[in-house]
PDB file of N, CA and C in Angstrom:
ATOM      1  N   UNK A   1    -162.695  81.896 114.537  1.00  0.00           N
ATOM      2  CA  UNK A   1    -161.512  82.330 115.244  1.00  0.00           C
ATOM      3  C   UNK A   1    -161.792  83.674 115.880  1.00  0.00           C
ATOM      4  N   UNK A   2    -161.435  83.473 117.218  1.00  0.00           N
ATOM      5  CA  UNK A   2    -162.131  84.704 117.984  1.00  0.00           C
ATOM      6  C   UNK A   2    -160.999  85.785 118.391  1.00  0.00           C
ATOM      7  N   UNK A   3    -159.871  85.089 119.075  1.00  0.00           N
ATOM      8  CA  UNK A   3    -158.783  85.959 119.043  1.00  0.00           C
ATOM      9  C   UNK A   3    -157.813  85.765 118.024  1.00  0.00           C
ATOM     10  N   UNK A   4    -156.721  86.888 118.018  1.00  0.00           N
ATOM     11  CA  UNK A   4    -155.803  86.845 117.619  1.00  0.00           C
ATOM     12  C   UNK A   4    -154.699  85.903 117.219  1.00  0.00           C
ATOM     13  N   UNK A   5    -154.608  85.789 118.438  1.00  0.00           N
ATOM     14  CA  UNK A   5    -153.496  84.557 118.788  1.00  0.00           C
ATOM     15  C   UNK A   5    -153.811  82.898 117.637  1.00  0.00           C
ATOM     16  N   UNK A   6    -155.121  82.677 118.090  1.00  0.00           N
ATOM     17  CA  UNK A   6    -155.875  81.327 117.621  1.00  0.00           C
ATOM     18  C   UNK A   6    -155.688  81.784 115.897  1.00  0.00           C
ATOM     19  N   UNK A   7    -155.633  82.935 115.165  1.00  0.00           N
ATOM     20  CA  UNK A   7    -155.701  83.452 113.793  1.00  0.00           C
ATOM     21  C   UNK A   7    -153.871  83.259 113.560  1.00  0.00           C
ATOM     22  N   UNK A   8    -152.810  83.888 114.377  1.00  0.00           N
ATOM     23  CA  UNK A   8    -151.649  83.778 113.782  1.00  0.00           C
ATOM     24  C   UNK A   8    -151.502  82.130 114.344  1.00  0.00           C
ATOM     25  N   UNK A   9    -151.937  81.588 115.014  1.00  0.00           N
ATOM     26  CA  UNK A   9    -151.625  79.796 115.143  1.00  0.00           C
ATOM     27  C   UNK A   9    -152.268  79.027 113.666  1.00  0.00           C
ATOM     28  N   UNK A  10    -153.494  79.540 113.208  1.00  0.00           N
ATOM     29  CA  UNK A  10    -153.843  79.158 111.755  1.00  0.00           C
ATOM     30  C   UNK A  10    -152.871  79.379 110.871  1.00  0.00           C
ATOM     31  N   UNK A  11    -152.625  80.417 110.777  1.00  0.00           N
ATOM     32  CA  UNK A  11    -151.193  80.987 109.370  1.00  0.00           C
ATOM     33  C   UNK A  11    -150.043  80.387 109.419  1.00  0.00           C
ATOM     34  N   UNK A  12    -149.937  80.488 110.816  1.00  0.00           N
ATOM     35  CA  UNK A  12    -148.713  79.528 111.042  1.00  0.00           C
ATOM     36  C   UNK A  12    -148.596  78.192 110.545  1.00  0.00           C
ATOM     37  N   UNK A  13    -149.872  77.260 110.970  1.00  0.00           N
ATOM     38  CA  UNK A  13    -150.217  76.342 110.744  1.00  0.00           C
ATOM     39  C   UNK A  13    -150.222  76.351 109.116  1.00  0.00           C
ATOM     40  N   UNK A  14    -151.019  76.799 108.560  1.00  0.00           N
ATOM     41  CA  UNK A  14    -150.709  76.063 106.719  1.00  0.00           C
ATOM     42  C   UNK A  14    -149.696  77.029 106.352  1.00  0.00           C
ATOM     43  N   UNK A  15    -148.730  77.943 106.727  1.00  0.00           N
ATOM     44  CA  UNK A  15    -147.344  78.478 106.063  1.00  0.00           C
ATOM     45  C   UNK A  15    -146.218  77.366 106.581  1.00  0.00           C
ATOM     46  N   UNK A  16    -146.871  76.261 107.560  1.00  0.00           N
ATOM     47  CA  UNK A  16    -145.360  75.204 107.572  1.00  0.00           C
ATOM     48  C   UNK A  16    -146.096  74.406 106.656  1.00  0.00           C
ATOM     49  N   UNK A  17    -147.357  73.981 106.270  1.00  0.00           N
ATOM     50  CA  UNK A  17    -148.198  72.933 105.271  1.00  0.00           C
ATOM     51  C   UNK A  17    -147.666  73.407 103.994  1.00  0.00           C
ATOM     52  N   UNK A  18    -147.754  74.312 103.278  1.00  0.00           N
ATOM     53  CA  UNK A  18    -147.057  74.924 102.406  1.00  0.00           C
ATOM     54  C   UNK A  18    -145.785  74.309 102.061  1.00  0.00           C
ATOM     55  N   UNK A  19    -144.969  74.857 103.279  1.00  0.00           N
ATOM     56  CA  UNK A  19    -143.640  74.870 103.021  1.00  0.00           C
ATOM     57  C   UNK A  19    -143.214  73.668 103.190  1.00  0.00           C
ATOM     58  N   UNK A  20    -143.692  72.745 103.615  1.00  0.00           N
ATOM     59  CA  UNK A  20    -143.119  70.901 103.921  1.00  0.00           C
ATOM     60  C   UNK A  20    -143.971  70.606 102.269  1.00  0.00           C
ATOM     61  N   UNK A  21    -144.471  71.028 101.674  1.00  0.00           N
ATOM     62  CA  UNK A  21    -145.216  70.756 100.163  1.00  0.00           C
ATOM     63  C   UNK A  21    -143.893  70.971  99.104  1.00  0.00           C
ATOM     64  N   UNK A  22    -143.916  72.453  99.422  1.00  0.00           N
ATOM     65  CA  UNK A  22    -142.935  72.966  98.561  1.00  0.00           C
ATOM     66  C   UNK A  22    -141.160  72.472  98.300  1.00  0.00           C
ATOM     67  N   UNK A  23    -141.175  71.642  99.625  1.00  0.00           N
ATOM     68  CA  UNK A  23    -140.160  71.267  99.965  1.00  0.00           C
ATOM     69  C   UNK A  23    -140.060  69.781  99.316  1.00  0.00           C
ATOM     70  N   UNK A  24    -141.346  68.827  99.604  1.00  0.00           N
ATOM     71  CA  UNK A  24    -141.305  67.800  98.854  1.00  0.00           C
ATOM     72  C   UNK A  24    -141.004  67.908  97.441  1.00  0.00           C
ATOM     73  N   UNK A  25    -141.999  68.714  96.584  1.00  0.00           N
ATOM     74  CA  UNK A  25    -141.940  69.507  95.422  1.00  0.00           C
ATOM     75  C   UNK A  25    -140.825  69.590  94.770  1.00  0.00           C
ATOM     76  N   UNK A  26    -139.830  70.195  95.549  1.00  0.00           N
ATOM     77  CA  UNK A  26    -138.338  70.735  95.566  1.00  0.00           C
ATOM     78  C   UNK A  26    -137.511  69.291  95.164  1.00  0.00           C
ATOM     79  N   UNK A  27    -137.671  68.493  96.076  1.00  0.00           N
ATOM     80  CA  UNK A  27    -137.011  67.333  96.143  1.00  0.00           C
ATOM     81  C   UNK A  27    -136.985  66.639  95.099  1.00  0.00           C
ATOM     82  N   UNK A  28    -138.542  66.350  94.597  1.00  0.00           N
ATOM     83  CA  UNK A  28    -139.009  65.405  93.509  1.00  0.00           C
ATOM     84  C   UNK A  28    -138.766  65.812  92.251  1.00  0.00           C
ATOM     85  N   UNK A  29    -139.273  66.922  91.697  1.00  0.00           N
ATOM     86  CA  UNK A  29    -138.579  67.663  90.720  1.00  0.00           C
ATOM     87  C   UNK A  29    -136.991  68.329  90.536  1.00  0.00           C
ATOM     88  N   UNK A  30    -136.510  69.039  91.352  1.00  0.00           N
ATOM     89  CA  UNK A  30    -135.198  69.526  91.130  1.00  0.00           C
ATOM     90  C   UNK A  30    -134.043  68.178  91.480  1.00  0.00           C
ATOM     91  N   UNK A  31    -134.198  68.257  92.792  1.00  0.00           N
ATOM     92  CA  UNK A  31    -133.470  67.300  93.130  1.00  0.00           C
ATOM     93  C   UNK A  31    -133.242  65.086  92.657  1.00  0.00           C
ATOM     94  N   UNK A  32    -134.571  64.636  92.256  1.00  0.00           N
ATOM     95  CA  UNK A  32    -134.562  63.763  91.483  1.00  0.00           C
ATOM     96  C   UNK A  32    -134.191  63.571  90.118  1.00  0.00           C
ATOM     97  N   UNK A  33    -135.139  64.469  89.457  1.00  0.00           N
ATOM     98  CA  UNK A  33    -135.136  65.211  88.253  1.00  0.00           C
ATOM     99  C   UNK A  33    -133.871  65.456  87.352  1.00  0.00           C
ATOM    100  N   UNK A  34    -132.795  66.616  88.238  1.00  0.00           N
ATOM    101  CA  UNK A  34    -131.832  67.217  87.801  1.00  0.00           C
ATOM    102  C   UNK A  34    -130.590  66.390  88.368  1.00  0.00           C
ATOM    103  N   UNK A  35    -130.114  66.879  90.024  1.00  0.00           N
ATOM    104  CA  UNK A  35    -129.044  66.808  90.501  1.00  0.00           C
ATOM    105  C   UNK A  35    -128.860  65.147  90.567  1.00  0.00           C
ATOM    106  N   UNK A  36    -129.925  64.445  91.495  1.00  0.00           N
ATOM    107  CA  UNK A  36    -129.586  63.085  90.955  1.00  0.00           C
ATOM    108  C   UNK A  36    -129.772  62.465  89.859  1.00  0.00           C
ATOM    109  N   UNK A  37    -130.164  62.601  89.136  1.00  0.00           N
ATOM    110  CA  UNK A  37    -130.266  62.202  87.377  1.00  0.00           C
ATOM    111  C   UNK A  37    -129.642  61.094  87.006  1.00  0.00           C
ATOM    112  N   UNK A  38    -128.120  61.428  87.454  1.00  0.00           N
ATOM    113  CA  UNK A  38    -126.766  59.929  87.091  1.00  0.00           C
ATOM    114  C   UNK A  38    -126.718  58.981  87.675  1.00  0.00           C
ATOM    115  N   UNK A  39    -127.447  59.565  89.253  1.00  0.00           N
ATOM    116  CA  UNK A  39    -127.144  58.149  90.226  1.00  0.00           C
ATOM    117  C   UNK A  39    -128.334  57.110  90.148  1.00  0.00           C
ATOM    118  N   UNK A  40    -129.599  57.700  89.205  1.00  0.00           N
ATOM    119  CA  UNK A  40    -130.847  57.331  89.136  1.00  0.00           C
ATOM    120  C   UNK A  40    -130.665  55.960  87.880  1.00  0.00           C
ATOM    121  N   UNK A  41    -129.764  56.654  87.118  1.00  0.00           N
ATOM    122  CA  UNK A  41    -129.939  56.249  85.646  1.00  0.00           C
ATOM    123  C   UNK A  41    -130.079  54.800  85.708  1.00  0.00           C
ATOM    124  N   UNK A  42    -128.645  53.874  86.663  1.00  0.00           N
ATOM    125  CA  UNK A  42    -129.199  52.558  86.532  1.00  0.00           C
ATOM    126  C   UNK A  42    -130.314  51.871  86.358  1.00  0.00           C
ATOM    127  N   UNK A  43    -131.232  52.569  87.650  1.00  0.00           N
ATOM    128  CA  UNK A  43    -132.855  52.244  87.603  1.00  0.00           C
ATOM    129  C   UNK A  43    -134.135  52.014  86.676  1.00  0.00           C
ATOM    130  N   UNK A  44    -134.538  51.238  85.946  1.00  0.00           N
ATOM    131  CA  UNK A  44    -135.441  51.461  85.001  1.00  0.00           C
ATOM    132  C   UNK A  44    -136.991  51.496  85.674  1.00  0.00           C
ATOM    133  N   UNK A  45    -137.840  52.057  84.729  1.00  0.00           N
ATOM    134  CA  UNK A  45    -138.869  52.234  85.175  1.00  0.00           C
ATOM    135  C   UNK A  45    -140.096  52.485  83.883  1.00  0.00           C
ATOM    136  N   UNK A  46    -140.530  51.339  83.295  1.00  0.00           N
ATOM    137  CA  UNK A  46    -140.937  51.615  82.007  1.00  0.00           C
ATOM    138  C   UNK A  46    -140.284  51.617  80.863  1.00  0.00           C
ATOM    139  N   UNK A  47    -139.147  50.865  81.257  1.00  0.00           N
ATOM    140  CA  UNK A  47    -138.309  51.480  79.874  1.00  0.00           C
ATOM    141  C   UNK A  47    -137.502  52.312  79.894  1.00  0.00           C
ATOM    142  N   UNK A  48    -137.283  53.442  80.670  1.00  0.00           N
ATOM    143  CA  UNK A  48    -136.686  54.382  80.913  1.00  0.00           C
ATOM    144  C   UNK A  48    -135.833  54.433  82.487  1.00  0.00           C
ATOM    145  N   UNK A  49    -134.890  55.270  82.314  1.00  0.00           N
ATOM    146  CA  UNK A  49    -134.456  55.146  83.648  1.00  0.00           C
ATOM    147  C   UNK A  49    -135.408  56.547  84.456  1.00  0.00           C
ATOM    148  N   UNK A  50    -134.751  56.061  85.572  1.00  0.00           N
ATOM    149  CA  UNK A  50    -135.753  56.427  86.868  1.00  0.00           C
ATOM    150  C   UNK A  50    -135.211  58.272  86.676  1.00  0.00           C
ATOM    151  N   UNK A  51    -134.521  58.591  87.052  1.00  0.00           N
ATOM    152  CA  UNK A  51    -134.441  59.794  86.559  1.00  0.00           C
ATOM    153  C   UNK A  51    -135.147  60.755  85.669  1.00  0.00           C
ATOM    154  N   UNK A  52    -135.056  60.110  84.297  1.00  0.00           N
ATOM    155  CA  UNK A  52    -135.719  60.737  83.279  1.00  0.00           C
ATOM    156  C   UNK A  52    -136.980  61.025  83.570  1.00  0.00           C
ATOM    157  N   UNK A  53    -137.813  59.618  83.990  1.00  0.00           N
ATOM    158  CA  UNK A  53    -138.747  59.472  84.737  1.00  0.00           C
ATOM    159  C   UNK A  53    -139.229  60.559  85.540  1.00  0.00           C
ATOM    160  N   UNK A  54    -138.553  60.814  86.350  1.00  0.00           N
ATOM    161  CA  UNK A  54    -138.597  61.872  87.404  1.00  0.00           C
ATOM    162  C   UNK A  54    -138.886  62.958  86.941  1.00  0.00           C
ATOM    163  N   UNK A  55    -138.007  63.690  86.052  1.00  0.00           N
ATOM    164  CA  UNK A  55    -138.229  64.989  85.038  1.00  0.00           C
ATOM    165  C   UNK A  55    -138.807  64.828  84.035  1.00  0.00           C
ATOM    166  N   UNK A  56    -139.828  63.792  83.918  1.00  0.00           N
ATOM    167  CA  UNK A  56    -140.704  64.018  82.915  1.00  0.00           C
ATOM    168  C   UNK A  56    -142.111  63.568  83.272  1.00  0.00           C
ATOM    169  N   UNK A  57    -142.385  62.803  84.444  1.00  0.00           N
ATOM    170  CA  UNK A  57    -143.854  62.536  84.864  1.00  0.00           C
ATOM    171  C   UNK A  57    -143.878  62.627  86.441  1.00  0.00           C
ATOM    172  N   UNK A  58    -143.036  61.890  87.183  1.00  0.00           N
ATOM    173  CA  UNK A  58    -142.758  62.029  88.460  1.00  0.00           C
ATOM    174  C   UNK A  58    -142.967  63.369  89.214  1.00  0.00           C
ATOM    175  N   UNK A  59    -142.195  64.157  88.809  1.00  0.00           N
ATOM    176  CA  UNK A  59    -142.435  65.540  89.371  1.00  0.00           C
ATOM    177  C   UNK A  59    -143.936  66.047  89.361  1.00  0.00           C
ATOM    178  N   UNK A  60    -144.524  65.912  88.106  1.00  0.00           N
ATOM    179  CA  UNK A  60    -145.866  66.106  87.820  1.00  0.00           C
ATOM    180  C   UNK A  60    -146.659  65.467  88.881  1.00  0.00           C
ATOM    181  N   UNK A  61    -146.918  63.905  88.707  1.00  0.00           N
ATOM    182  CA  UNK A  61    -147.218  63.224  89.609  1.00  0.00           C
ATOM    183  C   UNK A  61    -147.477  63.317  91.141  1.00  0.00           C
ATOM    184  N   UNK A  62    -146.224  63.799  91.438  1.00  0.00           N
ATOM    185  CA  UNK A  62    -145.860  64.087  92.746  1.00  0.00           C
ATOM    186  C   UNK A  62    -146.563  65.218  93.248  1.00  0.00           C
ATOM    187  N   UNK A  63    -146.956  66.257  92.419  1.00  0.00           N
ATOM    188  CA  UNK A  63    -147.463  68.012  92.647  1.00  0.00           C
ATOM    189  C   UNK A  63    -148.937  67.640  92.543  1.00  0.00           C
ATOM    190  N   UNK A  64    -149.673  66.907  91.759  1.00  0.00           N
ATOM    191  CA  UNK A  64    -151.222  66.321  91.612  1.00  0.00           C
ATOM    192  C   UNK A  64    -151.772  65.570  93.454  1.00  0.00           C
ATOM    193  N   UNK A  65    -150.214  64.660  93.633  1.00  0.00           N
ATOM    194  CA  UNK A  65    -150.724  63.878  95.120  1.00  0.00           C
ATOM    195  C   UNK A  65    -150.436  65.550  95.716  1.00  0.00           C
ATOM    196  N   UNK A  66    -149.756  66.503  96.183  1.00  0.00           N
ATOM    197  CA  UNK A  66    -149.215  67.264  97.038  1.00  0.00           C
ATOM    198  C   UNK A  66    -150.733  68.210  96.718  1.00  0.00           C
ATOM    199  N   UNK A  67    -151.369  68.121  95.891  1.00  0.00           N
ATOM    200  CA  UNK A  67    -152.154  69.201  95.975  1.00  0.00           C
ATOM    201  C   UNK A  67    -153.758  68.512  96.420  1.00  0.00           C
ATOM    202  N   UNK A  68    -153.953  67.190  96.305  1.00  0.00           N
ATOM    203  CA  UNK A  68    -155.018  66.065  97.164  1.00  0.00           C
ATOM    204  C   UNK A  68    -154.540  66.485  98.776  1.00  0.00           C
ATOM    205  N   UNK A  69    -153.159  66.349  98.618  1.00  0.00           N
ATOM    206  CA  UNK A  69    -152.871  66.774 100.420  1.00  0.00           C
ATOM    207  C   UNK A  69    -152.588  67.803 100.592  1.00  0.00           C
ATOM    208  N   UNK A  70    -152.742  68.717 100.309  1.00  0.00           N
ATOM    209  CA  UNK A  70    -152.824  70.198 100.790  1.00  0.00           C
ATOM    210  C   UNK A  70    -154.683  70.335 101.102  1.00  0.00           C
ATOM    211  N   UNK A  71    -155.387  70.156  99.970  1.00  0.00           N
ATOM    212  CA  UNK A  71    -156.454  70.076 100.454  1.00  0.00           C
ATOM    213  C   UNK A  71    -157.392  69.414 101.788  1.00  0.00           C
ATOM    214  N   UNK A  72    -156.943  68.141 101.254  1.00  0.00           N
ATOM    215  CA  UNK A  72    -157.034  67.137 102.652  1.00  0.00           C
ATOM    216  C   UNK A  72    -156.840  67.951 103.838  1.00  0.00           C
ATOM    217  N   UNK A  73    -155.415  67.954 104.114  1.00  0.00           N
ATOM    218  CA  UNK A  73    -155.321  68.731 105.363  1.00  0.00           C
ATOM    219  C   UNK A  73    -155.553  70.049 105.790  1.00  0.00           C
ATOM    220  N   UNK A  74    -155.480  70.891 104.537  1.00  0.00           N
ATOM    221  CA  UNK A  74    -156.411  72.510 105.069  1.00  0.00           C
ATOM    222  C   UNK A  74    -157.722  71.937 105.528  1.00  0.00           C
ATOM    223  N   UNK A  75    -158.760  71.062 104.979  1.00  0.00           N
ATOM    224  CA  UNK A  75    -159.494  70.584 105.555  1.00  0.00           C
ATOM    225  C   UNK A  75    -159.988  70.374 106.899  1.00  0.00           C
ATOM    226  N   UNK A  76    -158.964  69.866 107.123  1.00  0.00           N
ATOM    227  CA  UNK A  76    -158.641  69.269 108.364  1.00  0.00           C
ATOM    228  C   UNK A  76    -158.209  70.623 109.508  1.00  0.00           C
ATOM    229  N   UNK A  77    -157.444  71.032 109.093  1.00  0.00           N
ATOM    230  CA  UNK A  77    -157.208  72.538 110.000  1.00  0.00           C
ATOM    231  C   UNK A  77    -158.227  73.547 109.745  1.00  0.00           C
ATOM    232  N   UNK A  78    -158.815  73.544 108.951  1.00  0.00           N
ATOM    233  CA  UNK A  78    -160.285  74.597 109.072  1.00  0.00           C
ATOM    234  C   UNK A  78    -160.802  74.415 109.968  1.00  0.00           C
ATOM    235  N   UNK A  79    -161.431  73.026 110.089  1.00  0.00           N
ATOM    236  CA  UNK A  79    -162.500  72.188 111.549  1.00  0.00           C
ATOM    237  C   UNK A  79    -161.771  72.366 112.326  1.00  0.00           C
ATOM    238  N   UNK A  80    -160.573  72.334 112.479  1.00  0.00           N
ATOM    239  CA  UNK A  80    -159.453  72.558 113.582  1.00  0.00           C
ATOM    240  C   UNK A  80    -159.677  73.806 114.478  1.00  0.00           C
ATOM    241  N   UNK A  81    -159.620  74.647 113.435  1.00  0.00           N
ATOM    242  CA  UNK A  81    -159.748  76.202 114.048  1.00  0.00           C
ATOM    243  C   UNK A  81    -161.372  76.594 113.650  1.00  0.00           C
ATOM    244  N   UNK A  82    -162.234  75.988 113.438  1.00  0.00           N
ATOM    245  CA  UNK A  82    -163.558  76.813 113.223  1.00  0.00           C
ATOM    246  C   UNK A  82    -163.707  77.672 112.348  1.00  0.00           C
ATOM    247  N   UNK A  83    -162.842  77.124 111.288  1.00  0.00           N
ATOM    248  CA  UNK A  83    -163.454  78.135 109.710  1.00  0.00           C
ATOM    249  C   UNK A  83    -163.683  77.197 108.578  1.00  0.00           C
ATOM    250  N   UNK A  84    -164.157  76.471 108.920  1.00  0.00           N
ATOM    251  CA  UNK A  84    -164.750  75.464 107.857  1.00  0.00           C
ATOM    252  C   UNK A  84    -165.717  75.993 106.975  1.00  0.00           C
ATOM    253  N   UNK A  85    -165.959  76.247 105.546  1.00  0.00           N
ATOM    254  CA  UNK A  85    -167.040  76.582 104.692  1.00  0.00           C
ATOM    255  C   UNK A  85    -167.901  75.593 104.945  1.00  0.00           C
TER     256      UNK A  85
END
């Protein structure tokens, strides 16, 4: 990265990768997890309803794939911008 500009288009670039992560993150854990919890419960999934599910492996789950794709795609935007190790 030679200028400026091409360096704040990188930051930019993985501070929305980040934040569309963190946001999934958000969803799967708090929002599955917690707030929908009751509307989940019908759902089974193992034995358990889908909810519980959610706040007890799901969320986990979900942060293991989010962090394969964070990598993946910093990947991908390194070669993008010419800072590939």
């Amino acid at each position: 990265m030679a200028d400026k500009s091409s360096s704040n288009a990188y930051w930019a670039a993985n501070i929305r990768i980040i934040m569309i992560s963190l946001v999934i993150w958000f969803v799967a854990s708090y929002g599955l997890g917690i707030i929908l919890r009751p509307m989940l419960a019908g759902v089974t999934v193992g034995g358990t309803d889908l909810g519980f599910w959610f706040a007890q492996q799901g969320s986990i789950i979900v942060f293991i794939v989010l962090i394969f794709f964070y990598a993946w795609r910093m990947n991908k935007l390194d070669a993008e911008y010419g800072v590939e190790e």
